[in-house]
N, C-alpha and C. Protein backbone atom coordinates (compact mmCIF):
# COMPACT_ATOMS: atom_id res chain seq x y z
N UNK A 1 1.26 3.76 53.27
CA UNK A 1 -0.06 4.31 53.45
C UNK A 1 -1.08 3.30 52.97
N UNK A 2 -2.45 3.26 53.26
CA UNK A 2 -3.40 2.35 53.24
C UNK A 2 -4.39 3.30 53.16
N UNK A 3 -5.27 2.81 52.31
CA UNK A 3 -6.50 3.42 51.75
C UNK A 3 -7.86 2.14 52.50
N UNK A 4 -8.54 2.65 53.39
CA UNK A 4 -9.81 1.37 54.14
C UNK A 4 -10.79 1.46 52.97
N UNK A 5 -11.18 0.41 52.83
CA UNK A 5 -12.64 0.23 51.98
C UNK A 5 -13.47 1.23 52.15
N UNK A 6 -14.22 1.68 51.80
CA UNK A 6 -15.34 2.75 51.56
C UNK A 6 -16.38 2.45 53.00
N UNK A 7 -16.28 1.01 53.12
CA UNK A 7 -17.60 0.77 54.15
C UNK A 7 -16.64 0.95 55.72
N UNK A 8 -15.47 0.94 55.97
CA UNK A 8 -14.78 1.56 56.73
C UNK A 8 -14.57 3.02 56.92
N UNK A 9 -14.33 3.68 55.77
CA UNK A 9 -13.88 4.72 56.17
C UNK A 9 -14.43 5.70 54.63
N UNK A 10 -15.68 6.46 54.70
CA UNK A 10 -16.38 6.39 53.82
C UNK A 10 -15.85 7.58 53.36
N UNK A 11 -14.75 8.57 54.29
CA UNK A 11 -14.10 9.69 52.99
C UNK A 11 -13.31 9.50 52.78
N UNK A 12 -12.85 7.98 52.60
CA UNK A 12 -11.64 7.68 52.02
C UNK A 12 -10.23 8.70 51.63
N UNK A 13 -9.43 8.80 52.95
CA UNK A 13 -8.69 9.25 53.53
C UNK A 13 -7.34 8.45 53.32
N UNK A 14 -6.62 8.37 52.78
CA UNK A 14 -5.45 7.43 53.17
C UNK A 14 -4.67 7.72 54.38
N UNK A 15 -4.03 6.60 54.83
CA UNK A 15 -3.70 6.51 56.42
C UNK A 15 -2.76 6.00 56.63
N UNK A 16 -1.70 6.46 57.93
CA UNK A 16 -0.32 5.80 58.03
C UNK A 16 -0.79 5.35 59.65
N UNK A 17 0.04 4.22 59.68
CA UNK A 17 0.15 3.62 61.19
C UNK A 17 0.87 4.22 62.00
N UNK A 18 0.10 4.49 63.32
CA UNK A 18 1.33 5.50 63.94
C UNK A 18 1.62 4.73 64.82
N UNK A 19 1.38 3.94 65.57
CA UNK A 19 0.88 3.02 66.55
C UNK A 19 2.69 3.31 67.21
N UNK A 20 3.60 2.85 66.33
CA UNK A 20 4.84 2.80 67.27
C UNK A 20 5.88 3.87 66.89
N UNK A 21 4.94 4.74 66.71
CA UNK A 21 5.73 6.49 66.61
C UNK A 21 5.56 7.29 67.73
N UNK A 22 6.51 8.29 67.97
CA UNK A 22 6.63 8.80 68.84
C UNK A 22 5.25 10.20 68.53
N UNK A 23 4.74 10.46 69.68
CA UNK A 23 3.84 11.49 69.47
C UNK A 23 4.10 12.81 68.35
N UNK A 24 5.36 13.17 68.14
CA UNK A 24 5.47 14.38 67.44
C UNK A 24 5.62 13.50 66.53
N UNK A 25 5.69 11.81 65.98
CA UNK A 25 6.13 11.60 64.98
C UNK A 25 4.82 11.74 64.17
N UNK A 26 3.82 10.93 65.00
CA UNK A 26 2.74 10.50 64.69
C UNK A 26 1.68 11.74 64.13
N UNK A 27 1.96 13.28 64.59
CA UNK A 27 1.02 14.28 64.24
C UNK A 27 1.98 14.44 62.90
N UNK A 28 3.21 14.17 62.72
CA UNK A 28 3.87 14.50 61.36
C UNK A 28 3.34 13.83 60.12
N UNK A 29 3.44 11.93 61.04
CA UNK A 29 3.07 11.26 59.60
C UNK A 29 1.18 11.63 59.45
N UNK A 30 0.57 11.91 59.91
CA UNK A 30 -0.41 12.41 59.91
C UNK A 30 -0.82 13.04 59.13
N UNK A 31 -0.10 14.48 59.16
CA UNK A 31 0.07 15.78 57.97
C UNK A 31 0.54 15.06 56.79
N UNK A 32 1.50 14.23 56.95
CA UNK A 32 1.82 13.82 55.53
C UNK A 32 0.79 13.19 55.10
N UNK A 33 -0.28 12.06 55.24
CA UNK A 33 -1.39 11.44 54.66
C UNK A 33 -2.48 12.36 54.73
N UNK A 34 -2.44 13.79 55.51
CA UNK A 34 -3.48 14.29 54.92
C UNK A 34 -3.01 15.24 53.25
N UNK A 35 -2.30 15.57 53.43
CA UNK A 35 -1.23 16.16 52.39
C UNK A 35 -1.30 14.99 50.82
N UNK A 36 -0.86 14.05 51.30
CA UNK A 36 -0.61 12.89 50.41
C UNK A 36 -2.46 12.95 49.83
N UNK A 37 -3.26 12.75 50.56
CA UNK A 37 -4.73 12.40 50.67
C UNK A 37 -5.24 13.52 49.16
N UNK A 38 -4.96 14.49 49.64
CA UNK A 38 -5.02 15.96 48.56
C UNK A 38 -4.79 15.58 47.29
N UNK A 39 -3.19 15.39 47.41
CA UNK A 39 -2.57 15.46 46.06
C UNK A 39 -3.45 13.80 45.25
N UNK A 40 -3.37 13.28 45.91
CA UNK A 40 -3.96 12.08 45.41
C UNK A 40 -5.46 12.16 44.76
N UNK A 41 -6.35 12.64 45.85
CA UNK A 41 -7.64 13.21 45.10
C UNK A 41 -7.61 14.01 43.67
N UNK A 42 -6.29 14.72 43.60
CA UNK A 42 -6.10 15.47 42.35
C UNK A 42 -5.34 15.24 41.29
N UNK A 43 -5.59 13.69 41.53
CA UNK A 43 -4.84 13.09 40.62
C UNK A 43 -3.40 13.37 40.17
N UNK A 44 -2.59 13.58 41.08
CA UNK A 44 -1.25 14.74 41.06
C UNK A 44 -0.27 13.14 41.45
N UNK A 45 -1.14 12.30 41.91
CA UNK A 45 0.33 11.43 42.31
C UNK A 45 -0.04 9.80 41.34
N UNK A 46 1.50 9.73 40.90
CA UNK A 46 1.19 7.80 39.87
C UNK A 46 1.43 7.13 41.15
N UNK A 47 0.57 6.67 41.75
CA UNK A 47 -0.02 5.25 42.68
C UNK A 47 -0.74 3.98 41.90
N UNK A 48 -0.32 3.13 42.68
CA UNK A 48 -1.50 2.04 42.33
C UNK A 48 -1.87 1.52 43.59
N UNK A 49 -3.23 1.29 43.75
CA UNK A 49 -4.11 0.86 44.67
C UNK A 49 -4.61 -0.68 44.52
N UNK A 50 -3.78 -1.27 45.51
CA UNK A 50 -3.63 -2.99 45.68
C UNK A 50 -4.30 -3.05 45.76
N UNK A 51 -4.83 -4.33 46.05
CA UNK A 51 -6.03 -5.29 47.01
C UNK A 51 -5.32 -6.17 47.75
N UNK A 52 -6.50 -6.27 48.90
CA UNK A 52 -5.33 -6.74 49.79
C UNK A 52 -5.46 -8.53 49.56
């Protein structure tokens, strides 16, 4: 998952590539980064946030 800079994507959303998933894969990994997106806002998950 990938988090865009603020000046990209200003509700900073984290995001999975779906690009070479199959359509039902792609609405899955989807739910999961919006899901993931949640728990993360609530400080519920130990991440660390690279730079790229």
């Amino acid at each position: 998952m990938v988090l865009l800079p603020p000046g990209l994507d200003p509700a900073q959303n984290l995001r999975i590539n779906t690009y070479f998933m199959t359509p039902a894969e792609g609405l899955e990994a989807e739910a999961l980064a919006e899901e993931t997106t949640v728990k993360w806002r609530a400080g519920l998950l130990d991440v660390e946030i690279a730079q790229p």
